[in-house]
C-alpha atoms as a PDB file:
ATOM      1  CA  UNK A   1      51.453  61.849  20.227  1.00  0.00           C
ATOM      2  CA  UNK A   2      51.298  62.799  16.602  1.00  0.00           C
ATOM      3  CA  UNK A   3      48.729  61.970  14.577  1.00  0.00           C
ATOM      4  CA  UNK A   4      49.598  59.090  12.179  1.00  0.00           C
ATOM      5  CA  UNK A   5      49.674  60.910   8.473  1.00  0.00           C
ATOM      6  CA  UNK A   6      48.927  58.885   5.005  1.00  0.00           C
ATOM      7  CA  UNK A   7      48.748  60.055   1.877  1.00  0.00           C
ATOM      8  CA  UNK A   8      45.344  60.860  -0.406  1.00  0.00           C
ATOM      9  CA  UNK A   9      46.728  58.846  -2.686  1.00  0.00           C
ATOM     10  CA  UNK A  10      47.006  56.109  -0.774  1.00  0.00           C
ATOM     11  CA  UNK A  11      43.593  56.456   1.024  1.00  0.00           C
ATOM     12  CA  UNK A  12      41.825  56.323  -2.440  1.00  0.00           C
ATOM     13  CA  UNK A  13      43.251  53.357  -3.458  1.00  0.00           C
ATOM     14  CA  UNK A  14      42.559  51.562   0.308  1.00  0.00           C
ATOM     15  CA  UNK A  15      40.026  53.428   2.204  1.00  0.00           C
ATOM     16  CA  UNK A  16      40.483  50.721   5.059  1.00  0.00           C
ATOM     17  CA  UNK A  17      43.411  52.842   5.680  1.00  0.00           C
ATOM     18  CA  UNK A  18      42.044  55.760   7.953  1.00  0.00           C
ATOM     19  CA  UNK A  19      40.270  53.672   9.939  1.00  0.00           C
ATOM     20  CA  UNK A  20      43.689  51.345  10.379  1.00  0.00           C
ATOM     21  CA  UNK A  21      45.586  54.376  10.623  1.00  0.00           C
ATOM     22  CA  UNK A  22      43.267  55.161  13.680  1.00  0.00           C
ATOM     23  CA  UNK A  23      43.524  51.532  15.253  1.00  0.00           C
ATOM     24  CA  UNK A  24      47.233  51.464  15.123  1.00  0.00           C
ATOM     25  CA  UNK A  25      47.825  54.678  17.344  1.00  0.00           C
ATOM     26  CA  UNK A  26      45.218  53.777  19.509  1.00  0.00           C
ATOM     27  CA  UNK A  27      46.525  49.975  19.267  1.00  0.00           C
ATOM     28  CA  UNK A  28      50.463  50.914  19.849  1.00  0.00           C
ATOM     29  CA  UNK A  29      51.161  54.023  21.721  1.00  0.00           C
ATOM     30  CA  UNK A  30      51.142  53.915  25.442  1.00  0.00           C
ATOM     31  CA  UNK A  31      48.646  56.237  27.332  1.00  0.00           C
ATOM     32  CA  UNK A  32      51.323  58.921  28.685  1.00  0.00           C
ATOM     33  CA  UNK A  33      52.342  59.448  24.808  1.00  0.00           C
ATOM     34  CA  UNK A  34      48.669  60.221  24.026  1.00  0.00           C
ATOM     35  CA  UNK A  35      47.468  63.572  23.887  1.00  0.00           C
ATOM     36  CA  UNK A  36      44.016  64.487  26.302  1.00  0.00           C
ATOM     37  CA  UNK A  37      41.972  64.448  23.070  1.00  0.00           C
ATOM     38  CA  UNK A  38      43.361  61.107  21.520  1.00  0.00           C
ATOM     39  CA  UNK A  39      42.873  59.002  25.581  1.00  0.00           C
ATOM     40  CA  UNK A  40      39.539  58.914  25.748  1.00  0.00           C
ATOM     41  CA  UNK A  41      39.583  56.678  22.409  1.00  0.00           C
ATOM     42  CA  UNK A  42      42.681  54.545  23.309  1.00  0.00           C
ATOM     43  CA  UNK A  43      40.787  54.061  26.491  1.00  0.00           C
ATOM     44  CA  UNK A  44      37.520  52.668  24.954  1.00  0.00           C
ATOM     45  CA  UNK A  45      39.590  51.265  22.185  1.00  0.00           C
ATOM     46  CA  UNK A  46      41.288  48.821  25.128  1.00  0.00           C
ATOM     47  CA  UNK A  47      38.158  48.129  27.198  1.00  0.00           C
ATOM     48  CA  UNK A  48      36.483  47.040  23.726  1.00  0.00           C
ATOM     49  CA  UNK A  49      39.430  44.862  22.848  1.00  0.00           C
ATOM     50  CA  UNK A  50      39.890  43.175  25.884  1.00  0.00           C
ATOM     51  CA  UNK A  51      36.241  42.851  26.541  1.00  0.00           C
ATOM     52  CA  UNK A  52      35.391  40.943  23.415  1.00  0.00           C
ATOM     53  CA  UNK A  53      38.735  39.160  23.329  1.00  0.00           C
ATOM     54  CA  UNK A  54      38.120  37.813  27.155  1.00  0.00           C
ATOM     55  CA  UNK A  55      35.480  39.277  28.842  1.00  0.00           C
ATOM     56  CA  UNK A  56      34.924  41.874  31.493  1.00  0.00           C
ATOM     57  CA  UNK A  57      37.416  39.004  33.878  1.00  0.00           C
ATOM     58  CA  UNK A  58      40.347  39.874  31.169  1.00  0.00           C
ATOM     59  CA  UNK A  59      39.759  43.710  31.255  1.00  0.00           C
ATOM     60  CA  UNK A  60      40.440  43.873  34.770  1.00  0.00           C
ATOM     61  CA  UNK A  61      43.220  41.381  34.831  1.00  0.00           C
ATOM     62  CA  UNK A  62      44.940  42.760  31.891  1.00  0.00           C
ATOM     63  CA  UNK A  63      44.132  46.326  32.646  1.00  0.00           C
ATOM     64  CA  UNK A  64      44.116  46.954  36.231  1.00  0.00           C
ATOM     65  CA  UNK A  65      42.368  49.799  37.815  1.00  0.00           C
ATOM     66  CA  UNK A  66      44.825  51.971  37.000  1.00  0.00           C
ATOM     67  CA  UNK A  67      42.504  54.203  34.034  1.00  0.00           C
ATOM     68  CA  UNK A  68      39.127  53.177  35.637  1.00  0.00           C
ATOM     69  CA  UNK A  69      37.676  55.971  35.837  1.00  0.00           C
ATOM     70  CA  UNK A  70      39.259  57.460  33.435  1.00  0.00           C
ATOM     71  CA  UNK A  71      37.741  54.676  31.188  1.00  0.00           C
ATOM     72  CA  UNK A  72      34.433  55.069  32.016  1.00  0.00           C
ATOM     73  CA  UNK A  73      34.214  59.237  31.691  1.00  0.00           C
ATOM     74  CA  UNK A  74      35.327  58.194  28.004  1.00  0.00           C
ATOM     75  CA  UNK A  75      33.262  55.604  27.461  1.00  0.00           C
ATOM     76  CA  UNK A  76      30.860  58.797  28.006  1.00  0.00           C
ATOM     77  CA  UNK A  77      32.322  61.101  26.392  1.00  0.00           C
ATOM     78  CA  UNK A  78      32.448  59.050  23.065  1.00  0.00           C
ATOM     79  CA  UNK A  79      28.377  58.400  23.658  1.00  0.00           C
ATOM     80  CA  UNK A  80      28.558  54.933  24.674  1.00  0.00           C
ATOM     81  CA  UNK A  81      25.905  55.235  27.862  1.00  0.00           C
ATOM     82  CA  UNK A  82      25.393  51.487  27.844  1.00  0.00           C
ATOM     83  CA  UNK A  83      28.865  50.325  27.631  1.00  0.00           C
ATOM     84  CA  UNK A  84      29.646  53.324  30.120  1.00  0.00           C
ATOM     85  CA  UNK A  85      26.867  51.931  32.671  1.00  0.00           C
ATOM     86  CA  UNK A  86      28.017  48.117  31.913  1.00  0.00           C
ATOM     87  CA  UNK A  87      31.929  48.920  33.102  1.00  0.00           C
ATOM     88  CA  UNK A  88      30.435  51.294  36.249  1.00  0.00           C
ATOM     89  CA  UNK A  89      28.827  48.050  37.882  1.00  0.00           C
ATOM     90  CA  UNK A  90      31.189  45.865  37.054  1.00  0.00           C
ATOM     91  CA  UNK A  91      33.624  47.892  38.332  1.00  0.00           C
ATOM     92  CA  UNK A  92      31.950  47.860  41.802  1.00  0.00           C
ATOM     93  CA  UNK A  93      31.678  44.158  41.938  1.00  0.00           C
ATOM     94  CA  UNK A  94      35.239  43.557  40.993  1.00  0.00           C
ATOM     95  CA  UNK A  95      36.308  46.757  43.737  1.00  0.00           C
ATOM     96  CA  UNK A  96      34.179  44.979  46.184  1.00  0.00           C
ATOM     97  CA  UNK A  97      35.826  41.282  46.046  1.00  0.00           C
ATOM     98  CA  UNK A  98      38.994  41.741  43.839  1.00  0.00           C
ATOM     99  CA  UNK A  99      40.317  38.131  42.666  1.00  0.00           C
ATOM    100  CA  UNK A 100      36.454  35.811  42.953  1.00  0.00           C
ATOM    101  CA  UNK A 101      34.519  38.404  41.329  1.00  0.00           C
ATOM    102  CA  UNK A 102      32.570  36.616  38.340  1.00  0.00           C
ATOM    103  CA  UNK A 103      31.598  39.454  35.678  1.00  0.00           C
ATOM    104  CA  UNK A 104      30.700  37.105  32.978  1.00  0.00           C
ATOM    105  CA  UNK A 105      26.737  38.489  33.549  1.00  0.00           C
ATOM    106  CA  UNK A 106      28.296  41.620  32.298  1.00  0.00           C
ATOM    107  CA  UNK A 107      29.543  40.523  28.923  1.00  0.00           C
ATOM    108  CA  UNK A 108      26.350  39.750  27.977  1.00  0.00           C
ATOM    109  CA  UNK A 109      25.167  42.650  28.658  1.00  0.00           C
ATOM    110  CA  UNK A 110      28.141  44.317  27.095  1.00  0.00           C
ATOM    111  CA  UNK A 111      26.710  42.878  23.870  1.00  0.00           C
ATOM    112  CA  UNK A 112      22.982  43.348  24.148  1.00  0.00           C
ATOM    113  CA  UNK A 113      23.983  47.367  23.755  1.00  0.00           C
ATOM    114  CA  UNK A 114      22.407  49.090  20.818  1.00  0.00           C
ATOM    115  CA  UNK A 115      25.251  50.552  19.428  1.00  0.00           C
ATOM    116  CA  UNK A 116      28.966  48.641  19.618  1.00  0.00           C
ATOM    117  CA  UNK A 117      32.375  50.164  20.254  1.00  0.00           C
ATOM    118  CA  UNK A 118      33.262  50.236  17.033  1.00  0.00           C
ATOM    119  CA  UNK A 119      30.434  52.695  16.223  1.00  0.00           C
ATOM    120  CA  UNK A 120      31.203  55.104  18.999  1.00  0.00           C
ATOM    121  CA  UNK A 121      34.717  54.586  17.747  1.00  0.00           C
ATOM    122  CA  UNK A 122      33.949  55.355  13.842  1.00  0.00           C
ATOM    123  CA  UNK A 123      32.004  58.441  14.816  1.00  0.00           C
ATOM    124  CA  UNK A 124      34.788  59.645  16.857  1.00  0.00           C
ATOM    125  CA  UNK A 125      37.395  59.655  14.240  1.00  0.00           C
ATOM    126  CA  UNK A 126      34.588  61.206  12.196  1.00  0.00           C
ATOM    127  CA  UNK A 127      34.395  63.929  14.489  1.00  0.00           C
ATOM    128  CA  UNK A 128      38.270  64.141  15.365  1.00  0.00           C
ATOM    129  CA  UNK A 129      40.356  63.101  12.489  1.00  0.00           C
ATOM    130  CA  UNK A 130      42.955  65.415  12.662  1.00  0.00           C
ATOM    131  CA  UNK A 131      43.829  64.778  16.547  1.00  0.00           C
ATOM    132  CA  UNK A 132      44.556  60.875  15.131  1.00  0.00           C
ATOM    133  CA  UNK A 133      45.196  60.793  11.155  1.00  0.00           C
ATOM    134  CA  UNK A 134      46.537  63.901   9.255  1.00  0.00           C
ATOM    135  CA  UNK A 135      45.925  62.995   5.114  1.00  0.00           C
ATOM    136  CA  UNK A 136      48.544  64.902   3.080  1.00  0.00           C
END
């Protein structure tokens, strides 16, 4: 996919708008329109959102299995050990008994990590602007 592209212009007068910029490509676009270097993000991006919207429980039921591991090499790759370690075990308790797993032990360790999501996130559109937000 195409990085999203806004104007200097406009980024001076809002600079909420890079980071919203980032948030709506990673919010909208499906996974097979993503290029390698912008997945990892919309990956993490999803786990994050459905994490703190639901819980580890509405992760898996919203998002399957389907990008598991795909998931947690990004939660990696982006620096977020913690969250990366937290999604690893609950991944093999929900693997191990599907539909009566209870992960709501790993929320709260979702939040006692350092760093949040949105961190990781922020430093990698630091890093990789141009692969998500072109400003012209």
């Amino acid at each position: 996919m195409l990085p999203k592209t806004i104007s200097k212009v406009d980024l001076d007068r809002d600079a909420n708008l890079l980071w919203n910029s980032f948030v709506s490509l990673l919010a909208l676009e499906k996974y097979e329109e993503l290029s390698a270097e912008q997945r990892p993000a919309h990956l993490v991006f999803w786990y994050e959102n459905e994490v703190q919207n639901g819980g580890h429980d509405q992760y898996f039921e919203n998002r399957g299995t389907e990008h598991l591991q795909e998931t947690i090499a990004a939660l990696g790759s982006l620096g977020a050990k913690c969250q990366q370690s937290v999604l690893q075990a609950a991944a093999k308790r929900f693997l191990k008994t599907t539909d009566d797993a209870d992960l709501s032990d790993f929320d709260s360790k979702f939040e006692d990590c350092s760093h949040s999501l949105t961190e990781h996130l922020e430093n990698h559109l630091a890093k990789h602007q141009s692969a998500f937000v072109q400003v012209v």
